[in-house]
PDB file of N, CA and C in Angstrom:
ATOM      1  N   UNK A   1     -19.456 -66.634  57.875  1.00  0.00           N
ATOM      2  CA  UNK A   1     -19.749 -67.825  57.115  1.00  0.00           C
ATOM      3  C   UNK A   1     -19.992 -68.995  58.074  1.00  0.00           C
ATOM      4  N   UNK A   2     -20.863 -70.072  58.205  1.00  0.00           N
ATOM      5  CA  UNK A   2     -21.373 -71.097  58.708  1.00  0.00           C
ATOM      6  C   UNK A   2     -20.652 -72.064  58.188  1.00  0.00           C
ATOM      7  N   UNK A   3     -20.191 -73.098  59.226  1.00  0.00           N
ATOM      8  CA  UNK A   3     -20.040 -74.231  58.809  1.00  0.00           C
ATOM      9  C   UNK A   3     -20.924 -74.754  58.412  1.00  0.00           C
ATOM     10  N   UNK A   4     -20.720 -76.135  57.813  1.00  0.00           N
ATOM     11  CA  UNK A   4     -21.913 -77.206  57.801  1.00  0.00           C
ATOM     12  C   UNK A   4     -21.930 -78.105  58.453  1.00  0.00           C
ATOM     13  N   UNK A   5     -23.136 -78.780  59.095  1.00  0.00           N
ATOM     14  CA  UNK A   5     -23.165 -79.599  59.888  1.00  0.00           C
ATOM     15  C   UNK A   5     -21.781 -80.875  59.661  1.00  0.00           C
ATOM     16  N   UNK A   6     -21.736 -81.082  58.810  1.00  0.00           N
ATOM     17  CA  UNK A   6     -20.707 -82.416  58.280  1.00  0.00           C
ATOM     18  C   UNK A   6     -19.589 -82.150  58.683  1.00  0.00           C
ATOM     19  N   UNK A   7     -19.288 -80.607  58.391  1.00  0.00           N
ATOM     20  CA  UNK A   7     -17.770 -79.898  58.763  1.00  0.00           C
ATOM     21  C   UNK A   7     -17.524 -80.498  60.431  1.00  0.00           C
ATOM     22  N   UNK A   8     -18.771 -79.829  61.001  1.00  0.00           N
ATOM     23  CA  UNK A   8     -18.345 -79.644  62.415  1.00  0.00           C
ATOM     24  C   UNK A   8     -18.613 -81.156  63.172  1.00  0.00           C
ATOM     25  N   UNK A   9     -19.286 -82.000  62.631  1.00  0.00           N
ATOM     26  CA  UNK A   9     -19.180 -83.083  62.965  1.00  0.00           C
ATOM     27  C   UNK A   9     -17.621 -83.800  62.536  1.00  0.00           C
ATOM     28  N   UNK A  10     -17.298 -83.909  61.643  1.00  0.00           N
ATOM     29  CA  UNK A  10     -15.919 -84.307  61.070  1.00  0.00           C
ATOM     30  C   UNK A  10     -15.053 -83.740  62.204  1.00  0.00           C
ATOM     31  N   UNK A  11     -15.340 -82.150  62.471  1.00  0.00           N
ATOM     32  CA  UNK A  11     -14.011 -81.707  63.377  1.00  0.00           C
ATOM     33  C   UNK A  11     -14.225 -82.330  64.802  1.00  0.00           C
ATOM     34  N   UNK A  12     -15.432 -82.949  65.602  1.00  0.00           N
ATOM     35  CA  UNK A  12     -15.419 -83.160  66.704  1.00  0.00           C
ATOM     36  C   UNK A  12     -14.974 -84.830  66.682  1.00  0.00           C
ATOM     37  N   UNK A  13     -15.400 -85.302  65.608  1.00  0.00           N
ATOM     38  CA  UNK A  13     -14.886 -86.685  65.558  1.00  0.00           C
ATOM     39  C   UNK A  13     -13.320 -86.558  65.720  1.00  0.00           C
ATOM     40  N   UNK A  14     -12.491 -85.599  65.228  1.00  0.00           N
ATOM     41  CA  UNK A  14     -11.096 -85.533  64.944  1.00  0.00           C
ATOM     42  C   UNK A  14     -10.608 -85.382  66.167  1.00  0.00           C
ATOM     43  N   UNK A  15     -11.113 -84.328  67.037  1.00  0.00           N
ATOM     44  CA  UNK A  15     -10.949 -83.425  68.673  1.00  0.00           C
ATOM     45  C   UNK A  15     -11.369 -85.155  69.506  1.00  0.00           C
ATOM     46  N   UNK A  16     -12.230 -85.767  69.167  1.00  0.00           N
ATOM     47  CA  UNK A  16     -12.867 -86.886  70.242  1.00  0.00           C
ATOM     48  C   UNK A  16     -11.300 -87.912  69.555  1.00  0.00           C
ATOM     49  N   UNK A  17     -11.063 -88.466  68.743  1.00  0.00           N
ATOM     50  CA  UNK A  17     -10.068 -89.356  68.189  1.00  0.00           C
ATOM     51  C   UNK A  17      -8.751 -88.684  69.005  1.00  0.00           C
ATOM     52  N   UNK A  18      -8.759 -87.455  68.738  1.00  0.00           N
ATOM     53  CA  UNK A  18      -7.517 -87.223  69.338  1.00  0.00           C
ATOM     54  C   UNK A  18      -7.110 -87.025  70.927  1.00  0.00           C
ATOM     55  N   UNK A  19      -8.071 -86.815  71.263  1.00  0.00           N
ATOM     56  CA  UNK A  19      -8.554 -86.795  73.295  1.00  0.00           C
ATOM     57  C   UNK A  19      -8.462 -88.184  73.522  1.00  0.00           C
ATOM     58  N   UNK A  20      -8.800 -89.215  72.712  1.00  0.00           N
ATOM     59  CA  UNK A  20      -8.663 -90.835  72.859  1.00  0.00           C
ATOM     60  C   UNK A  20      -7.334 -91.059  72.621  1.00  0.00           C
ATOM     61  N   UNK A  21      -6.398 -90.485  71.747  1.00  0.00           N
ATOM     62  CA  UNK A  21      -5.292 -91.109  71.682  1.00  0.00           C
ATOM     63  C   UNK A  21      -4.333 -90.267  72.643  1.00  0.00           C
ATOM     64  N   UNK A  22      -4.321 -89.167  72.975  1.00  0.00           N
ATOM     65  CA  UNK A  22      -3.558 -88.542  74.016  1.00  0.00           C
ATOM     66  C   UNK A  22      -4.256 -89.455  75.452  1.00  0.00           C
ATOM     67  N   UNK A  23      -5.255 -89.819  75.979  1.00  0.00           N
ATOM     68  CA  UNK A  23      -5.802 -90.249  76.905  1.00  0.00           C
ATOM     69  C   UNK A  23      -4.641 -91.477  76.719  1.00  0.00           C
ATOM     70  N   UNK A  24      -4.933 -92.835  76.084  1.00  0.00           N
ATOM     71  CA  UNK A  24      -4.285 -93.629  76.219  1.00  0.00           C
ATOM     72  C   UNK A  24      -2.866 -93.547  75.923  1.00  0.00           C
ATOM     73  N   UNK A  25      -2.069 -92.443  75.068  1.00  0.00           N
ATOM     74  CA  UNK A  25      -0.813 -92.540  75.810  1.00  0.00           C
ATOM     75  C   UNK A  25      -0.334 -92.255  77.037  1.00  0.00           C
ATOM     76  N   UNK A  26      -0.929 -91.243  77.967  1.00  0.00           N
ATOM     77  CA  UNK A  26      -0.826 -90.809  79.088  1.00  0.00           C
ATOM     78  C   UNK A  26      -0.839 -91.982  79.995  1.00  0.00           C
ATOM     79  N   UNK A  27      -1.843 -93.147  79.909  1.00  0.00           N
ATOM     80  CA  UNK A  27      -2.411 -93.828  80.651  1.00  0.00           C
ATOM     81  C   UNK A  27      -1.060 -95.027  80.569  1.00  0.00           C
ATOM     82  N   UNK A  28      -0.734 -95.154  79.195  1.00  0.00           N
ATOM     83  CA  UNK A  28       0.044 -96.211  79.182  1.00  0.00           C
ATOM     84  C   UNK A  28       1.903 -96.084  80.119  1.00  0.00           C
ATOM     85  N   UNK A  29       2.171 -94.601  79.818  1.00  0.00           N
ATOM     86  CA  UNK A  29       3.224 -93.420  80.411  1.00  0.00           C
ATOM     87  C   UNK A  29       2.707 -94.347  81.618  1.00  0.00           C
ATOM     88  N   UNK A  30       1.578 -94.081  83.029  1.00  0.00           N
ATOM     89  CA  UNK A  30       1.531 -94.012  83.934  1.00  0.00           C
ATOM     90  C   UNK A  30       1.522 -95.726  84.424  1.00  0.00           C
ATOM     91  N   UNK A  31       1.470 -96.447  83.268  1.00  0.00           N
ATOM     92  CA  UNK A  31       1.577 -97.761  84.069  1.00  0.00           C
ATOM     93  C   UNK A  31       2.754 -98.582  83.740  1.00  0.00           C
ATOM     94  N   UNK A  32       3.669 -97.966  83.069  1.00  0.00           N
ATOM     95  CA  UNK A  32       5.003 -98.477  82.843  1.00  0.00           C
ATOM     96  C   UNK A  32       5.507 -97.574  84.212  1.00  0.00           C
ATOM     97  N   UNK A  33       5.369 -96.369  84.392  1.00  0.00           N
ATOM     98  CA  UNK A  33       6.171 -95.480  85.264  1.00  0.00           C
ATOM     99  C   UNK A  33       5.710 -96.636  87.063  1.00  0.00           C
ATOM    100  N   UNK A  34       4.468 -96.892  86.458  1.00  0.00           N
ATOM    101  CA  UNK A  34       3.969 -97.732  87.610  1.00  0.00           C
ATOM    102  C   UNK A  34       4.953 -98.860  88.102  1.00  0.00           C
ATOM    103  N   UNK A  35       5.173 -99.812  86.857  1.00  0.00           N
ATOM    104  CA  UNK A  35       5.695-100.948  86.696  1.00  0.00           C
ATOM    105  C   UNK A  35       7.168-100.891  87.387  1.00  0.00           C
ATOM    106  N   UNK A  36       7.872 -99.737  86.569  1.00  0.00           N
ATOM    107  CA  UNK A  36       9.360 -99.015  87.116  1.00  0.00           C
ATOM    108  C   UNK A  36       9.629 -99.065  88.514  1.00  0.00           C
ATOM    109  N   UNK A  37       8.384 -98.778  88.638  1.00  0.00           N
ATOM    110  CA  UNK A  37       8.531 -98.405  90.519  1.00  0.00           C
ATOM    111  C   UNK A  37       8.507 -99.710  91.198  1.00  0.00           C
ATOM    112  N   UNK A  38       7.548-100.660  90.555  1.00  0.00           N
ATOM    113  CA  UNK A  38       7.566-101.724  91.530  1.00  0.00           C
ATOM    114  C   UNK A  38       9.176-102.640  91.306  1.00  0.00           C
ATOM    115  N   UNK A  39       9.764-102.278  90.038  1.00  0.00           N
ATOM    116  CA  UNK A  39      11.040-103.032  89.573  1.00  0.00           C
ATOM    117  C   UNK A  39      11.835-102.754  90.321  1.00  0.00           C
ATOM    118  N   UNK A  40      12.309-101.261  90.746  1.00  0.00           N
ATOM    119  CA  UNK A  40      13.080-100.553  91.212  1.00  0.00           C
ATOM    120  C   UNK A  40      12.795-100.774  92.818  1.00  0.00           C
ATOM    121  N   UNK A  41      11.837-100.659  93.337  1.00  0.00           N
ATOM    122  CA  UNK A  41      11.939-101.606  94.812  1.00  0.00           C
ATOM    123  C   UNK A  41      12.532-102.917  94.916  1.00  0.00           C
ATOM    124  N   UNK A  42      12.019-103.741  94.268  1.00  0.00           N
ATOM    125  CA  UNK A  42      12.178-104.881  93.849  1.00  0.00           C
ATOM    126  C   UNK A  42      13.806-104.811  93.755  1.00  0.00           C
ATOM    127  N   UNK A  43      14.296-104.599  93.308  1.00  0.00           N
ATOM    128  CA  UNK A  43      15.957-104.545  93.040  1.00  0.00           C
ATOM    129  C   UNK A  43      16.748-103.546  94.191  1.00  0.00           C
ATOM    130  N   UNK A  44      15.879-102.650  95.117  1.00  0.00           N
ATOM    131  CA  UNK A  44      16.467-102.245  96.122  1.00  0.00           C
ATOM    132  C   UNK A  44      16.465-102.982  97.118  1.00  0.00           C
ATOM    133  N   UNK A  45      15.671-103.922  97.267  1.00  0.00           N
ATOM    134  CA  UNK A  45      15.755-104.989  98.433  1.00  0.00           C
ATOM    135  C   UNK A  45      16.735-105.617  98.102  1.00  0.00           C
ATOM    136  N   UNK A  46      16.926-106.462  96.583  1.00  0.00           N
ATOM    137  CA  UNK A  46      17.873-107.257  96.479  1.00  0.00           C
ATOM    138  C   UNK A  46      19.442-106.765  97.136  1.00  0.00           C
ATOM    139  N   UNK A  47      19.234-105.259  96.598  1.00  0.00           N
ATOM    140  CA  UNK A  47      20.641-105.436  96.829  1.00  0.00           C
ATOM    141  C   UNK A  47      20.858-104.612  98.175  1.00  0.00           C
ATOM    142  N   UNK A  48      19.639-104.639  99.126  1.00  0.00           N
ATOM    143  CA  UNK A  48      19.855-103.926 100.481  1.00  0.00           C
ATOM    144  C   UNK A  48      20.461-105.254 101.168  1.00  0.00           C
ATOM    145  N   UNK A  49      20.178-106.562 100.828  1.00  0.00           N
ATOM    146  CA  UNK A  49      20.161-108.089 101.279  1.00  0.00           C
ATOM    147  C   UNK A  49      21.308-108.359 100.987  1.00  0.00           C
ATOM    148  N   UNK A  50      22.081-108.204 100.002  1.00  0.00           N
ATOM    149  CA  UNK A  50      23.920-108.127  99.355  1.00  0.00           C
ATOM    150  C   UNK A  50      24.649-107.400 100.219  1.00  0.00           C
ATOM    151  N   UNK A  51      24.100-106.200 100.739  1.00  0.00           N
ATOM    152  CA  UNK A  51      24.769-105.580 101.342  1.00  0.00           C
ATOM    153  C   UNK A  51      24.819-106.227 103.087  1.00  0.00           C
ATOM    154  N   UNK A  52      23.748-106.470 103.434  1.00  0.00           N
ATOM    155  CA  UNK A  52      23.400-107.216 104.505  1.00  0.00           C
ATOM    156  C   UNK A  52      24.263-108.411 104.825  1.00  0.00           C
ATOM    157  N   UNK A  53      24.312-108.846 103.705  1.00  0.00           N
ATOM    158  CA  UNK A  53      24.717-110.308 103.734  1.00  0.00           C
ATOM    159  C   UNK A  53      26.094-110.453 103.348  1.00  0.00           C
ATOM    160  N   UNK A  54      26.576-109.641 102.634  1.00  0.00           N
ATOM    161  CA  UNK A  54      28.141-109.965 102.364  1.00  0.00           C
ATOM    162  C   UNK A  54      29.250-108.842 102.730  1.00  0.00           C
ATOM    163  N   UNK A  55      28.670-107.655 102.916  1.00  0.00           N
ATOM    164  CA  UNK A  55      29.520-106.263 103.045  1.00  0.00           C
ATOM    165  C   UNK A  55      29.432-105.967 104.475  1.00  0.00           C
ATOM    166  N   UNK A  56      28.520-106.292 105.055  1.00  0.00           N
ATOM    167  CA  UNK A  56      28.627-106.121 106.658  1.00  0.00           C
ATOM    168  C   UNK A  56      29.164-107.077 107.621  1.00  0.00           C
ATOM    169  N   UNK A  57      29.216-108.326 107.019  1.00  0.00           N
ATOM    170  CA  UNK A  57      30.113-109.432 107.983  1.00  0.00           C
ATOM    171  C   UNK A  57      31.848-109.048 107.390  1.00  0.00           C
ATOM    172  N   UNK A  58      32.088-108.556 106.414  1.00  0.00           N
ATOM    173  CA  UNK A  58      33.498-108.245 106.381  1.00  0.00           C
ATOM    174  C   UNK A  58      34.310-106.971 106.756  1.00  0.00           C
ATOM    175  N   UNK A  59      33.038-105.837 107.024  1.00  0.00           N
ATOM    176  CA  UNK A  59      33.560-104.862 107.851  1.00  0.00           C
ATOM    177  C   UNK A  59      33.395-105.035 109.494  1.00  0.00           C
ATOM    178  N   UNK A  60      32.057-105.477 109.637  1.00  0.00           N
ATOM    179  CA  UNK A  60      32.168-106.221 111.245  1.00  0.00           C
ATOM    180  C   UNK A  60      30.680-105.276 111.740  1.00  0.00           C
ATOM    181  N   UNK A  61      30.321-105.172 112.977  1.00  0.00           N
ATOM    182  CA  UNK A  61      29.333-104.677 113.007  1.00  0.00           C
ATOM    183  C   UNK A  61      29.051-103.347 112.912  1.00  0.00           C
ATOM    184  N   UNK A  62      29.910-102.905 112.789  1.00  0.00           N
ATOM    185  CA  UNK A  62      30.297-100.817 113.200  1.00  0.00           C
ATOM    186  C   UNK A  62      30.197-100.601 111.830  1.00  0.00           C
ATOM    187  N   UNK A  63      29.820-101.362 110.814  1.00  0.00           N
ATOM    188  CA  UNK A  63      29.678-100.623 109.515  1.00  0.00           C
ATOM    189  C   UNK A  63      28.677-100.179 108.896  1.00  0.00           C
ATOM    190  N   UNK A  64      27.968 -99.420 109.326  1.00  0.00           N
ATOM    191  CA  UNK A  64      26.677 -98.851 109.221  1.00  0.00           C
ATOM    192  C   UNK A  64      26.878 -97.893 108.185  1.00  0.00           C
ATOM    193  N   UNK A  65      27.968 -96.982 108.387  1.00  0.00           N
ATOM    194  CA  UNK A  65      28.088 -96.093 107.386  1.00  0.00           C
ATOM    195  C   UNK A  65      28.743 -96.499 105.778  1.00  0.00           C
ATOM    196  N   UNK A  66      29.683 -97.577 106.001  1.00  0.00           N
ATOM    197  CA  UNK A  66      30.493 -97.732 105.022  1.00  0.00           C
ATOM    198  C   UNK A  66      29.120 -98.841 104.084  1.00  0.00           C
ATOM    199  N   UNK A  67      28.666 -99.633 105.291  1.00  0.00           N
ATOM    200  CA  UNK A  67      27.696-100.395 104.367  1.00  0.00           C
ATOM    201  C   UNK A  67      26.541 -99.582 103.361  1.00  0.00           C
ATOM    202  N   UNK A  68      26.001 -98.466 104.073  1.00  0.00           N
ATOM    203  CA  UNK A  68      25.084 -97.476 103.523  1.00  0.00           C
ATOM    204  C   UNK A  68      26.034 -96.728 102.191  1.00  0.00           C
ATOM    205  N   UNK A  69      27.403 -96.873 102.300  1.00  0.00           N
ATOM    206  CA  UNK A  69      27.634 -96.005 101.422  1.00  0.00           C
ATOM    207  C   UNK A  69      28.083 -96.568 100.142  1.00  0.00           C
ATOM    208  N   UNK A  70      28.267 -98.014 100.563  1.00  0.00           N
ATOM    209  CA  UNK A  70      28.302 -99.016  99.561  1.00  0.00           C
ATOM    210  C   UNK A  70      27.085 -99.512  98.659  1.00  0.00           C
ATOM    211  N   UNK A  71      26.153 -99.125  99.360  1.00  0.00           N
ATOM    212  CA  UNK A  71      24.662 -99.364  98.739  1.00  0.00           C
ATOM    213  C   UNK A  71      24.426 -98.501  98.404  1.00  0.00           C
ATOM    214  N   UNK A  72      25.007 -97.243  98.698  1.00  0.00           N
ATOM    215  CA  UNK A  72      24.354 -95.824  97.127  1.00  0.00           C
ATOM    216  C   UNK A  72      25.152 -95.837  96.302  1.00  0.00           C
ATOM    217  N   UNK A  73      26.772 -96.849  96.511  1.00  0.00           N
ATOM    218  CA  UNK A  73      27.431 -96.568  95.357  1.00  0.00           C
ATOM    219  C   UNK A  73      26.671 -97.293  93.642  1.00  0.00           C
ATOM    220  N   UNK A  74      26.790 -98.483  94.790  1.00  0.00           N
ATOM    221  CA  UNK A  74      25.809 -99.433  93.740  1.00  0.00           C
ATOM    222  C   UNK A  74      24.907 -99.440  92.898  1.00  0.00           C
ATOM    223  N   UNK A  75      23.476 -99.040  93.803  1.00  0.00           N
ATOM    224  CA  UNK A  75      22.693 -97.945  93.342  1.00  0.00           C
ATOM    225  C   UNK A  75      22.858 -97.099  92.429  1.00  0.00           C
ATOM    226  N   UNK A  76      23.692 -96.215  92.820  1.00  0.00           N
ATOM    227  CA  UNK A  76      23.872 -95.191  91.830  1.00  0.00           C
ATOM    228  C   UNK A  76      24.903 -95.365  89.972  1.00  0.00           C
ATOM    229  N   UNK A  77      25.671 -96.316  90.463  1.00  0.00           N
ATOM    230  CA  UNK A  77      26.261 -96.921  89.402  1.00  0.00           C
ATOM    231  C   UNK A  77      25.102 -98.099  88.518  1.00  0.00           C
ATOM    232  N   UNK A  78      24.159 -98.418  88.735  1.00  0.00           N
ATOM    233  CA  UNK A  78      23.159 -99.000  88.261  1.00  0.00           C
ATOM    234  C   UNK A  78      22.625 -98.133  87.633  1.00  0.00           C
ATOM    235  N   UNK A  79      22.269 -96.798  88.127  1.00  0.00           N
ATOM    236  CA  UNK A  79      21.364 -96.024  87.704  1.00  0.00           C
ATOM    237  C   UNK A  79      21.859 -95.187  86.706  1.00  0.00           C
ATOM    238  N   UNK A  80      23.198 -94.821  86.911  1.00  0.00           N
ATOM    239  CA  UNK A  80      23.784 -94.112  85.351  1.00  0.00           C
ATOM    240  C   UNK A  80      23.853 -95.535  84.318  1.00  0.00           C
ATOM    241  N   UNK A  81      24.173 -96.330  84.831  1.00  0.00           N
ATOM    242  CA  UNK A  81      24.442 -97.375  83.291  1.00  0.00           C
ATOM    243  C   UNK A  81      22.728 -97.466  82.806  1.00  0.00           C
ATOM    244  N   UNK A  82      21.951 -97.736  83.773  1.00  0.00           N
ATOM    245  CA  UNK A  82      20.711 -98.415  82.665  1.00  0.00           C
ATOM    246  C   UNK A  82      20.312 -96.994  82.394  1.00  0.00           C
ATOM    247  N   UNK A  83      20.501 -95.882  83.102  1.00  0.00           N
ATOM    248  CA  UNK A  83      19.940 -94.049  82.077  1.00  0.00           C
ATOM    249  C   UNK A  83      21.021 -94.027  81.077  1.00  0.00           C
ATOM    250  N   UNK A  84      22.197 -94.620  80.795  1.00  0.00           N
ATOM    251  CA  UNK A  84      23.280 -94.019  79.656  1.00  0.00           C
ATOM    252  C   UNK A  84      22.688 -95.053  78.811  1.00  0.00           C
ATOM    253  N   UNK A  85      22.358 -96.510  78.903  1.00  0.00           N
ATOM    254  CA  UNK A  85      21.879 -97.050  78.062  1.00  0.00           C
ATOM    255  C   UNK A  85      20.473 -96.674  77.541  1.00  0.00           C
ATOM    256  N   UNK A  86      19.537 -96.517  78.427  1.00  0.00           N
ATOM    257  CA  UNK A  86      18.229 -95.908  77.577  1.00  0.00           C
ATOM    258  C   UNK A  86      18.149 -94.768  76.894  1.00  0.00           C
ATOM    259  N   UNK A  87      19.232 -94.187  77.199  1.00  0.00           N
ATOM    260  CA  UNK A  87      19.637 -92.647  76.503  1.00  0.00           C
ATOM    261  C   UNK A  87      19.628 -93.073  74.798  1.00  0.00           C
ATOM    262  N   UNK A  88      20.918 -93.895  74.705  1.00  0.00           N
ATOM    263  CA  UNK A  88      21.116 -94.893  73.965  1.00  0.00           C
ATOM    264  C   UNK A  88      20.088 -95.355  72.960  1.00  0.00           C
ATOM    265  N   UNK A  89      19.678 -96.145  73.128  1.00  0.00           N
ATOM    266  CA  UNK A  89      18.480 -96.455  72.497  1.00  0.00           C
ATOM    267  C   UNK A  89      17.023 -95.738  72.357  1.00  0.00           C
ATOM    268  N   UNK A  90      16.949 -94.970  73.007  1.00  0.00           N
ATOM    269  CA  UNK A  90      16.225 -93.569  73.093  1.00  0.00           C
ATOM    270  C   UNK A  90      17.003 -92.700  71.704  1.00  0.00           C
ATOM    271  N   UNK A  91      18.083 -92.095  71.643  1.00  0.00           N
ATOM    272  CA  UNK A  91      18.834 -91.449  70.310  1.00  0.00           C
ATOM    273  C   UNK A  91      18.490 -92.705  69.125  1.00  0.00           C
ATOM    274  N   UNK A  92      18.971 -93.873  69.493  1.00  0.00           N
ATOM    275  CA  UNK A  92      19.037 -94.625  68.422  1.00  0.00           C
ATOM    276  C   UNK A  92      17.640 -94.620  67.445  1.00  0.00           C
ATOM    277  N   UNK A  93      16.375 -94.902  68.294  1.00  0.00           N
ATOM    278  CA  UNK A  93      14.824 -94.904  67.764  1.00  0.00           C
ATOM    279  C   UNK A  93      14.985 -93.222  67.266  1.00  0.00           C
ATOM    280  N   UNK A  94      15.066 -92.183  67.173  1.00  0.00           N
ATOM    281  CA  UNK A  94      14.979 -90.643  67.171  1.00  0.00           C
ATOM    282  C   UNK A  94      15.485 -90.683  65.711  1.00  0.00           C
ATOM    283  N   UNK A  95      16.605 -91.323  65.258  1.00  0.00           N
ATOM    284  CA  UNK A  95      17.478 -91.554  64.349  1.00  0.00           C
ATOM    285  C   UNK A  95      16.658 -92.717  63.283  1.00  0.00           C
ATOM    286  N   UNK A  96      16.255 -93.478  63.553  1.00  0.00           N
ATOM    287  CA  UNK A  96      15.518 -94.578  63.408  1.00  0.00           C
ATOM    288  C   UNK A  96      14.521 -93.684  62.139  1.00  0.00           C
ATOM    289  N   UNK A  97      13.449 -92.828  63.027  1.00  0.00           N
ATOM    290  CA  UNK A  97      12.478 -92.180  62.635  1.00  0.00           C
ATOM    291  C   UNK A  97      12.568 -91.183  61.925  1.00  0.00           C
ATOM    292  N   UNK A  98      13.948 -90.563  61.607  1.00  0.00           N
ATOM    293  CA  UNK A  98      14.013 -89.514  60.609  1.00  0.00           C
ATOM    294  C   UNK A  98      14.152 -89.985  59.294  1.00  0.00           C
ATOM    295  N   UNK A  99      14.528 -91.459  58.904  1.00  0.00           N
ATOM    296  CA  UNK A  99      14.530 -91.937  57.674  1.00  0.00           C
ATOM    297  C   UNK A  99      13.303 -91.925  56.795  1.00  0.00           C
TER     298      UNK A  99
END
């Protein structure tokens, strides 16, 4: 059995609409992930400069290690709170949308 022209036009309009909207979510994904990155430098300097500036004049100069290890604590305690919070609000919208 043959389609009809209308059919198969209708279905490529649907395939082209939907290649447009997967295109621009992808695109939008890659410039927040973009944005992230420049934030997340951005806030590793700050607090490479905290560490610089206030954690190494009170251990003295030999603190290379303790200062480095004070700056992944940090780091890393930043990084579970703002992932436990987007988790967070990530479930919350999920919940949101089943109503």
């Amino acid at each position: 059995m043959r389609k009809s022209a209308k059919s198969v036009a209708t279905n490529a309009l649907k395939e082209a609409d939907k290649l447009r909207h997967e295109f621009t979510e992808r695109t939008l994904k890659l410039v927040t992930s973009g944005f992230g990155l420049v934030s997340a430098l951005a806030w590793n300097e700050v607090i490479k400069e905290t560490v610089n500036v206030y954690i190494k004049p009170f251990f003295g100069k030999g603190s290379g290690l303790i200062s480095l290890t004070i700056y992944a604590l940090i780091v890393t305690g930043l990084v579970v709170f703002i992932s436990y919070q987007l988790s967070k609000f990530g479930t919350k919208n999920k919940d949101d949308k089943k109503d």
